[in-house]
Protein backbone atom coordinates (compact mmCIF):
# COMPACT_ATOMS: atom_id res chain seq x y z
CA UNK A 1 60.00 57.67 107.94
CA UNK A 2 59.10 59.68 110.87
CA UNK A 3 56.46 62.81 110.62
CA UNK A 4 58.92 65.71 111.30
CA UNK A 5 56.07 66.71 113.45
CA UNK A 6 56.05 64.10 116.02
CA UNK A 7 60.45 66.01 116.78
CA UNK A 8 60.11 67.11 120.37
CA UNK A 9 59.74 70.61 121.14
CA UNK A 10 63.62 70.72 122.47
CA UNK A 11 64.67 69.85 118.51
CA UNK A 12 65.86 66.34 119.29
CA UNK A 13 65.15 64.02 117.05
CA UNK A 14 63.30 61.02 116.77
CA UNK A 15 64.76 57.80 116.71
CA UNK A 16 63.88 56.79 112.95
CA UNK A 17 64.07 59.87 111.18
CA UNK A 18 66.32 61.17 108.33
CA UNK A 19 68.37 63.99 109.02
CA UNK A 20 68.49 66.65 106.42
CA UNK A 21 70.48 69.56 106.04
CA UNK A 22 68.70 72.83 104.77
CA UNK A 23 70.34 74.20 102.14
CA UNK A 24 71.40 77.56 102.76
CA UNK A 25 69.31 80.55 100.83
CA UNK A 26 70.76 81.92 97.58
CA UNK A 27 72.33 84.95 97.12
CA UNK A 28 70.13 87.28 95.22
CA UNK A 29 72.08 90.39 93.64
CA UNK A 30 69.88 93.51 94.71
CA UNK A 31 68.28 94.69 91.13
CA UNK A 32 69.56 96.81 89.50
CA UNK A 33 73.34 96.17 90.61
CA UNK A 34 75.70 94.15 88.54
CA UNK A 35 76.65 91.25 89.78
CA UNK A 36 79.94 90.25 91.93
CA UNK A 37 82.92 89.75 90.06
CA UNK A 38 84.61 86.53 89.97
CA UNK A 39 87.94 84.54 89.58
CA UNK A 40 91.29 86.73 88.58
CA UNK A 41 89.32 90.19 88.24
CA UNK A 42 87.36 89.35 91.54
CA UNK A 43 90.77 88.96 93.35
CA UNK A 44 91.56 92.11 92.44
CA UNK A 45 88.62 93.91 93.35
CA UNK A 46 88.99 91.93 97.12
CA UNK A 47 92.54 92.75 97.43
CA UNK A 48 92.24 96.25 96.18
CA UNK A 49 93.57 97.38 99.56
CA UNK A 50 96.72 96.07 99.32
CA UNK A 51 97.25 96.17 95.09
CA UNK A 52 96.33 99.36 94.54
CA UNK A 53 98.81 100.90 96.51
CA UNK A 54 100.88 99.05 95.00
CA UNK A 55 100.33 99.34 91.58
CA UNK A 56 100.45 102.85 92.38
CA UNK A 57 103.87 102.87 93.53
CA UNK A 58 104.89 100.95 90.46
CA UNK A 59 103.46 103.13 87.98
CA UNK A 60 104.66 106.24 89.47
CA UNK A 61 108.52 104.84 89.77
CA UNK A 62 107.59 104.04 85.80
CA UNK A 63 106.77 107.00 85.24
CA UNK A 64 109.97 108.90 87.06
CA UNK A 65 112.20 106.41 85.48
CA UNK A 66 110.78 107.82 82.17
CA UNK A 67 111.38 111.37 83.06
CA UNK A 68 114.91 110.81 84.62
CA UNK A 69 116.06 109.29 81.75
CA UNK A 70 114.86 112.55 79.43
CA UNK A 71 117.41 114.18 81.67
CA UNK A 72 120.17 111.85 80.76
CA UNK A 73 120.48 109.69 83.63
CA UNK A 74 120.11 106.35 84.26
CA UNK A 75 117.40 105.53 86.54
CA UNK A 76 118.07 102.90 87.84
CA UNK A 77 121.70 104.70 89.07
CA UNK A 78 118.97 107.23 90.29
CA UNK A 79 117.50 105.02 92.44
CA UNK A 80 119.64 102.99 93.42
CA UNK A 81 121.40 106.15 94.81
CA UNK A 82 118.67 107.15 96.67
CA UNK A 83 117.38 104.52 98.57
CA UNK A 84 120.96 103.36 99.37
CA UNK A 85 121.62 106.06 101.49
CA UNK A 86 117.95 105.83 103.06
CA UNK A 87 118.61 102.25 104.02
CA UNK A 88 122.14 101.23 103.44
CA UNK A 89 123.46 104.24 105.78
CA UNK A 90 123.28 104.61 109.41
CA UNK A 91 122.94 108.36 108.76
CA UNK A 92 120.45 107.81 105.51
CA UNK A 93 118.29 105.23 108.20
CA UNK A 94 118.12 107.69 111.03
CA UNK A 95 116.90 110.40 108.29
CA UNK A 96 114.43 107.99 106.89
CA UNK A 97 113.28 107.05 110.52
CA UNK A 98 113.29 110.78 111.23
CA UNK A 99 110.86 111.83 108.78
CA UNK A 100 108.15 108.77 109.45
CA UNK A 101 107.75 109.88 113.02
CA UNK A 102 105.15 112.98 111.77
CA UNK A 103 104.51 111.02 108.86
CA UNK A 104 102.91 108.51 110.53
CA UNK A 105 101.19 110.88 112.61
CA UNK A 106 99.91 113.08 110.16
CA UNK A 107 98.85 110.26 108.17
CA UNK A 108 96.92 109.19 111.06
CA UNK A 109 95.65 113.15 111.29
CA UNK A 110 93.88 112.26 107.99
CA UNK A 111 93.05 108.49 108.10
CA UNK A 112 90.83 108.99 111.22
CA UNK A 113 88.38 111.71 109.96
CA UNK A 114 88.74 109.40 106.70
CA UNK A 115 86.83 106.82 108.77
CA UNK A 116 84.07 109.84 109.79
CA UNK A 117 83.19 110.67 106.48
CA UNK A 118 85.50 114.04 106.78
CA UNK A 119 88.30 115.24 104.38
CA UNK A 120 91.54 117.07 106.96
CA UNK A 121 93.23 119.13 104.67
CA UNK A 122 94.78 120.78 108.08
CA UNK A 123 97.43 118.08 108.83
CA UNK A 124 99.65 120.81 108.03
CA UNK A 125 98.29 123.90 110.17
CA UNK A 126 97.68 121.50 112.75
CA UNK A 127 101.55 120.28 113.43
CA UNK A 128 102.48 123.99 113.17
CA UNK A 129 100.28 125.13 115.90
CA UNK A 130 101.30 122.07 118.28
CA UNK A 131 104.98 123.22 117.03
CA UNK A 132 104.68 126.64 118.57
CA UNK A 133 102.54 125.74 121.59
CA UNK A 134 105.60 123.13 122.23
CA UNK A 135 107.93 126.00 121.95
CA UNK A 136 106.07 128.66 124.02
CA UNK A 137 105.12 125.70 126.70
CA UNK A 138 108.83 124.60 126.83
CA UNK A 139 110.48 128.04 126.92
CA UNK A 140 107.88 128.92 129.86
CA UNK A 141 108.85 126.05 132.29
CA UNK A 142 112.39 126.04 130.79
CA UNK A 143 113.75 125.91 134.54
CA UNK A 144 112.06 123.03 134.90
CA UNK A 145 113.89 119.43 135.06
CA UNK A 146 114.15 118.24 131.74
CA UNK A 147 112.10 115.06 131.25
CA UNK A 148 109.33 117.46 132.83
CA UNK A 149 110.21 119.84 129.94
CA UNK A 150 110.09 117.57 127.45
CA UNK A 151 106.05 116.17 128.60
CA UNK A 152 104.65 119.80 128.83
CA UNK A 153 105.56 120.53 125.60
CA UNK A 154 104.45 117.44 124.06
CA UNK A 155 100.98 117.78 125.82
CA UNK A 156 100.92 121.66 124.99
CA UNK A 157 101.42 120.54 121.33
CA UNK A 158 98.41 117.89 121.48
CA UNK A 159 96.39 120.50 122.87
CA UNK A 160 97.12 122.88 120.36
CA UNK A 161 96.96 120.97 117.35
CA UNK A 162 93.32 119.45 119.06
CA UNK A 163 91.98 123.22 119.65
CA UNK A 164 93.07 124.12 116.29
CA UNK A 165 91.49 121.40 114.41
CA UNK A 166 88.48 121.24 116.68
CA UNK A 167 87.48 124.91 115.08
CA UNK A 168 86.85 123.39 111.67
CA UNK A 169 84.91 120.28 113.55
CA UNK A 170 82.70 122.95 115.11
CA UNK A 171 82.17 124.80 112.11
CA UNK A 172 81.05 121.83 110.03
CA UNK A 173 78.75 120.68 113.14
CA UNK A 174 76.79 123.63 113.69
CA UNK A 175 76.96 125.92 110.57
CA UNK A 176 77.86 122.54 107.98
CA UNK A 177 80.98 124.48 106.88
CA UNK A 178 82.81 121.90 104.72
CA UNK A 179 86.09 120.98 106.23
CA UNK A 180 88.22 121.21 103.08
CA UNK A 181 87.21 124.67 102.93
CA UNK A 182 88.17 125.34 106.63
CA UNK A 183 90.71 123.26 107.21
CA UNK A 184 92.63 125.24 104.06
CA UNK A 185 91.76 128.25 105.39
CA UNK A 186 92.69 127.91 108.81
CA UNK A 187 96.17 126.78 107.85
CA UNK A 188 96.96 130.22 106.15
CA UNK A 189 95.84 131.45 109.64
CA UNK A 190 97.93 129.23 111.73
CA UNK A 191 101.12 130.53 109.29
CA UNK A 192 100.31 134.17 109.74
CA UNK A 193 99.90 133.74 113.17
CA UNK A 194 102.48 131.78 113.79
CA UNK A 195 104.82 134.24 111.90
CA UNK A 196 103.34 136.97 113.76
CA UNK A 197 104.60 134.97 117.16
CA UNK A 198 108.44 134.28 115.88
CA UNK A 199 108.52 137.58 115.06
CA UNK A 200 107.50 139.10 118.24
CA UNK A 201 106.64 137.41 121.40
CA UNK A 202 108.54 134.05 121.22
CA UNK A 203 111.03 135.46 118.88
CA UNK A 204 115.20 134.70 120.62
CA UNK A 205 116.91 137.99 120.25
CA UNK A 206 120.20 136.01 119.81
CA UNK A 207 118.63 134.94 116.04
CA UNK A 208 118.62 137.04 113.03
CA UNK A 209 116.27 134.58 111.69
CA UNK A 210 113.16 134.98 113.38
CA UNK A 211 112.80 131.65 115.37
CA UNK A 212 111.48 130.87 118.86
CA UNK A 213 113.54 130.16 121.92
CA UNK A 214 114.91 126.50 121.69
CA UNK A 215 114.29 123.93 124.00
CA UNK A 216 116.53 123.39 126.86
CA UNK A 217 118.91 120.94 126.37
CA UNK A 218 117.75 118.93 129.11
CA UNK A 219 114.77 118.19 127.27
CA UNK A 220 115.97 117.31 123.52
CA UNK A 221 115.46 114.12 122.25
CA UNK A 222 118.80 111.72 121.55
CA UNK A 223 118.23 109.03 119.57
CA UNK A 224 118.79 105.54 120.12
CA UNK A 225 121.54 104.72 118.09
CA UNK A 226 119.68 105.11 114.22
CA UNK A 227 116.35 105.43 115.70
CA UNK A 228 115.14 108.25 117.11
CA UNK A 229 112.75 108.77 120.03
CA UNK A 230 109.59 109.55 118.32
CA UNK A 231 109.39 106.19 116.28
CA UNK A 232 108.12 104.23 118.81
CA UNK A 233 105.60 106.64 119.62
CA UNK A 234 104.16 106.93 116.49
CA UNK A 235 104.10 103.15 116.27
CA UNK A 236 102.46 102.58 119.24
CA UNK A 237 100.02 105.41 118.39
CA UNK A 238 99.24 103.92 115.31
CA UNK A 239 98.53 100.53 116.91
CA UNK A 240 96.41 102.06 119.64
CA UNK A 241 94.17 103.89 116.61
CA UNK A 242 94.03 100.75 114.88
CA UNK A 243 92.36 98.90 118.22
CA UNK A 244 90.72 101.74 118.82
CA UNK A 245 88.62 101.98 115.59
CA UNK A 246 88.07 98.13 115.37
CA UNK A 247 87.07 97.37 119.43
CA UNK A 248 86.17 99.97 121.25
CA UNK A 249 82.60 102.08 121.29
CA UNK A 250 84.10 104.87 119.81
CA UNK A 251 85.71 103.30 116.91
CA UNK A 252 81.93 101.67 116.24
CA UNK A 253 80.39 105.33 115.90
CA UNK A 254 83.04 106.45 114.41
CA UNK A 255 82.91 104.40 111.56
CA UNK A 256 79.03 104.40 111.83
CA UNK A 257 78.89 107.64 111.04
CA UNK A 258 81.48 107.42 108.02
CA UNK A 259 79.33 104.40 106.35
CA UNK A 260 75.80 106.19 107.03
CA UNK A 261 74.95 109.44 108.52
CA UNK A 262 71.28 109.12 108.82
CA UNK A 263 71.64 105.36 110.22
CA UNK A 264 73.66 106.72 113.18
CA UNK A 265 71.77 109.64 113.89
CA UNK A 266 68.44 107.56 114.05
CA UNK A 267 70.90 105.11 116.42
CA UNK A 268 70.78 107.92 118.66
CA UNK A 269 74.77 108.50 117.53
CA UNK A 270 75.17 112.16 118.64
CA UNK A 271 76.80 113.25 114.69
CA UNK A 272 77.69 117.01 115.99
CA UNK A 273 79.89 115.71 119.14
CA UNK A 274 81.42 113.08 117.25
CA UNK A 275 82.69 115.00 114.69
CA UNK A 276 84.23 117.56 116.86
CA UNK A 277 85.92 114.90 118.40
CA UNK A 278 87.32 113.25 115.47
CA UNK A 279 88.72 116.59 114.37
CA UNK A 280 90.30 117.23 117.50
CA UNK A 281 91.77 113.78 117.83
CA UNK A 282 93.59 114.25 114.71
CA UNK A 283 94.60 117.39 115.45
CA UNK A 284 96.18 115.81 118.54
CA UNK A 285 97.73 113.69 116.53
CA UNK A 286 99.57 116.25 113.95
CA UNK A 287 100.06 118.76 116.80
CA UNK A 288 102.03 116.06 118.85
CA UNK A 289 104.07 115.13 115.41
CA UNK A 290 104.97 118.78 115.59
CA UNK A 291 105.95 119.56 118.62
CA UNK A 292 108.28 115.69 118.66
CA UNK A 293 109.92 117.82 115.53
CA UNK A 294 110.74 120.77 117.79
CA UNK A 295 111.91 118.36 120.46
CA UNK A 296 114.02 116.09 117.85
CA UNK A 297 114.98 117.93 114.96
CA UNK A 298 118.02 120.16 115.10
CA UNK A 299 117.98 123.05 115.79
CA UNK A 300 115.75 122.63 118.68
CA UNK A 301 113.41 125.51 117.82
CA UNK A 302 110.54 126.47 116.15
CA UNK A 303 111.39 128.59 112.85
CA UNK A 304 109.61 128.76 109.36
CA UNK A 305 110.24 125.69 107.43
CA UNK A 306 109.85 123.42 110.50
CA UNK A 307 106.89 121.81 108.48
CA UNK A 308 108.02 121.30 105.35
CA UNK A 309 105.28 119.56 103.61
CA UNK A 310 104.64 116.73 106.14
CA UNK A 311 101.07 117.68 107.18
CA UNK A 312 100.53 117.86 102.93
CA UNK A 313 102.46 114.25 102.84
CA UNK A 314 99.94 113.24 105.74
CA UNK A 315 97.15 113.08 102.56
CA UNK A 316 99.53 110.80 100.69
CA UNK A 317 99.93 108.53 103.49
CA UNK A 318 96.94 107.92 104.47
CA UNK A 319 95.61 107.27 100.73
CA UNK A 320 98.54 104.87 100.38
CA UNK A 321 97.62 103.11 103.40
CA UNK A 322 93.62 102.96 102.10
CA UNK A 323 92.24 104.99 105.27
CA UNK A 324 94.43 101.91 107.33
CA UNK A 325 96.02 103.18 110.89
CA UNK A 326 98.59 100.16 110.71
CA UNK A 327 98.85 100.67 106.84
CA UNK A 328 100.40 104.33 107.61
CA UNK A 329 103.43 102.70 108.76
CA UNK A 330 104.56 101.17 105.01
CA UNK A 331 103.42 104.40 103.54
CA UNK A 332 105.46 106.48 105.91
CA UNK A 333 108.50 104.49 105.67
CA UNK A 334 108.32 104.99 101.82
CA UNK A 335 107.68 108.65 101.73
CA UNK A 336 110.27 108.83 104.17
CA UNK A 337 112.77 106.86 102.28
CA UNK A 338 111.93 109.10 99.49
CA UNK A 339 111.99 112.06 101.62
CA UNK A 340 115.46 111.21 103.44
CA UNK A 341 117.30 110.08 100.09
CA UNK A 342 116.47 113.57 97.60
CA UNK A 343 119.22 115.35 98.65
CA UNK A 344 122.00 112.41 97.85
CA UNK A 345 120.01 111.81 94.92
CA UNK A 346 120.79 115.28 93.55
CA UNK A 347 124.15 115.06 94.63
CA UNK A 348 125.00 111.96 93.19
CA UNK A 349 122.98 112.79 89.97
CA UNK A 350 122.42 116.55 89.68
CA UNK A 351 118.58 115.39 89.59
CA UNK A 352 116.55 118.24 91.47
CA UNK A 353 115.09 116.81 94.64
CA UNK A 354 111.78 118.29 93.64
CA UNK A 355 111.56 114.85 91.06
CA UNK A 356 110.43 113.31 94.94
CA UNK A 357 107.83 115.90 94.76
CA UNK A 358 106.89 114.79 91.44
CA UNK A 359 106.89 110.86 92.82
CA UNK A 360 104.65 111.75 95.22
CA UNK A 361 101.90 113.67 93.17
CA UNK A 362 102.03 110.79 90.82
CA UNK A 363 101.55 108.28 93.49
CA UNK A 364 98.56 110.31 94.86
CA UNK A 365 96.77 110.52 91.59
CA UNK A 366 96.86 106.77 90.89
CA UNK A 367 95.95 106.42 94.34
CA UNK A 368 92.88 108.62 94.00
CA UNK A 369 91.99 107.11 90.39
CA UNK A 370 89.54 104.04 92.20
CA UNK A 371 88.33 106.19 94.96
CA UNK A 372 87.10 108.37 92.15
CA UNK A 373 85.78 105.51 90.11
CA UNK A 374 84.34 104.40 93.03
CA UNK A 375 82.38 107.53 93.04
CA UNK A 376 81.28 107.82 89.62
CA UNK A 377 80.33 104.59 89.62
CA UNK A 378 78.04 104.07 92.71
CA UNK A 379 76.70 106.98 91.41
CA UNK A 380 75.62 105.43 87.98
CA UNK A 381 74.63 102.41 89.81
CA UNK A 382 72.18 104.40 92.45
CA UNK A 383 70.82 106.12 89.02
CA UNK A 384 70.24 102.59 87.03
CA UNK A 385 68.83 100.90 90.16
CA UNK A 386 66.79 104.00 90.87
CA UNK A 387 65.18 104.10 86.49
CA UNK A 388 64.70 100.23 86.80
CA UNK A 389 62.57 100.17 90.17
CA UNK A 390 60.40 103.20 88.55
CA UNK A 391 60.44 101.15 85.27
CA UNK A 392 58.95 98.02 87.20
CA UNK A 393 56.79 99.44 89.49
């Protein structure tokens, strides 16, 4: 047998020798951490993604089955009800599509600060203020043709909702003010504002309901057929984010800065900048959804209720979709089946839409049950691996 020793520098080798393979290294659990789990329950734990949503779902339509039939209907009647109008109708459809245009986008409001390590409560504040800026921006330039209409007030609503949300960003960059507590704050702001501006400035004298000007007719939106403008603008959007935070340099600090602070900073990752930017791209995001809802939604103008609860539904969504850009397109057309269908439900039943309500919070707390686990758990981990090096050393 040849002397390894005698192989030439270039690594071929000699004529005569017996090629091994090296066996790769094993893997060594770090102490202190359990190890890896394995066959049905380590499926689970891989897949979580996909089954805890899921599950989720499941449980909560359990769980609403339960409580619907306390109130003496049949559930399954229930839904069967409702999501045979949101997908059996042509009308039910366009309603269903209707409502996953800002759900999409306000679940993307949340999923992308998600990725930073930041919490946006302001989804909701955030649509309203690209809502109004859409309104003031179109009713300014209302002379104007109405495709050019229709792009100023889209891009005064991105600019909005990004100014709005970039406040909490800079708050939480240069004082550390946490953005749950801003972001909360600053939509009670945005509502008394914004009621201050439908009252007064932007307020049409021909309403008795105080409500802005509408938008010229010129530049509504008209669906396409059952599917309304703003649907393939969310979808593309949500594709874009997707790329975005998986190939480009931004994306990479991005989620940098979600998995380790410190690591990025000493990477020369500028945290301050980046986080301002993260809240004002998902501002963007929710202040666009709102001003496609003043744009598409009859009646055309900005008045109190234009909201609803999307930005709120925006948390849910991106949850459901586990912090996933493309995953916010299921979740939305859910919600928005859910959404779309409450009203035939308590027509056809005399079940109070708010049971959707009550779907929802469900689905969010079993959503948020291994995210918290997570949490208590790394933290007992950290804590055991933290006694046992002490203990050894």
């Amino acid at each position: 047998m040849a002397d390894p020793r005698d192989e030439p520098s270039d690594g071929t080798p000699v004529k005569g020798a017996v090629a091994t393979e090296t066996a790769p290294p094993p893997v060594v659990a770090e102490r202190g951490a359990p190890p890896p789990p394995t066959g049905v329950l380590g499926l689970l734990v891989r897949e979580q993604s996909v089954i805890v949503p899921i599950v989720a779902v499941v449980a909560a339509l359990a769980i609403g089955a339960v409580l619907i039939r306390a109130q003496g209907v049949n559930p399954t009647y229930a839904y069967q009800s409702l999501f045979t109008y949101s997908f059996g109708t042509a009308d039910g459809l366009q309603a269903t599509f209707e409502k996953m245009v800002p759900l999409i986008l306000c679940g993307l409001a949340v999923v992308i600060p998600l990725r930073v390590g930041l919490f946006n409560i302001g989804a909701q504040g955030q649509l309203m203020s690209g809502a109004i800026c859409a309104a003031a921006a179109a009713h300014a330039v209302r002379d104007a043709p109405g495709f050019l209409v229709a792009v100023i007030a889209m891009v005064a609503g991105i600019l909005g909702g990004a100014m709005w949300a970039s406040i909490a960003g800079a708050l939480k960059a240069t004082r550390g003010v946490h953005e749950v507590i801003s972001t909360i704050m600053l939509n009670s702001i945005a509502a008394g504002l914004i009621d201050y501006l439908v009252n007064g400035p932007l307020k049409d004298p021909t309403q008795s309901y105080p409500s802005s000007y509408p938008a010229p007719d010129g530049a509504r939106f008209q669906a396409l057929g059952f599917v309304p403008i703003g649907l393939p603008i969310a979808l593309v959007l949500a594709i874009l984010v997707a790329w975005m935070l998986r190939r480009t340099t931004l994306g990479f600090q991005f989620e940098t800065i979600g998995r380790n602070r410190h690591a990025a900073s000493y990477a020369g990752i500028k945290l301050g900048g980046m986080i301002v930017l993260a809240m004002a791209v998902a501002g963007a995001l929710a202040g666009l959804s709102g001003s496609i809802e003043y744009l598409e939604i009859d009646p055309y103008r900005y008045q109190d209720g234009i909201a609803g609860s999307l930005g709120f539904d925006g948390i849910t969504i991106a949850l459901l979709a586990r912090s996933s850009p493309l995953g916010t397109i299921p979740a939305a057309l859910l919600v928005g089946a859910l959404r779309a269908g409450s009203s035939t439900l308590m027509f056809n039943t005399g079940i109070q839409p708010e049971i959707v309500d009550m779907l929802l919070a469900i689905t969010l707390l079993l959503v948020s049950l291994p995210i918290i686990a997570k949490l208590i758990f790394r933290r007992h981990t950290a804590k055991s691996s933290a006694l046992a090096s002490s203990w050894g050393s």
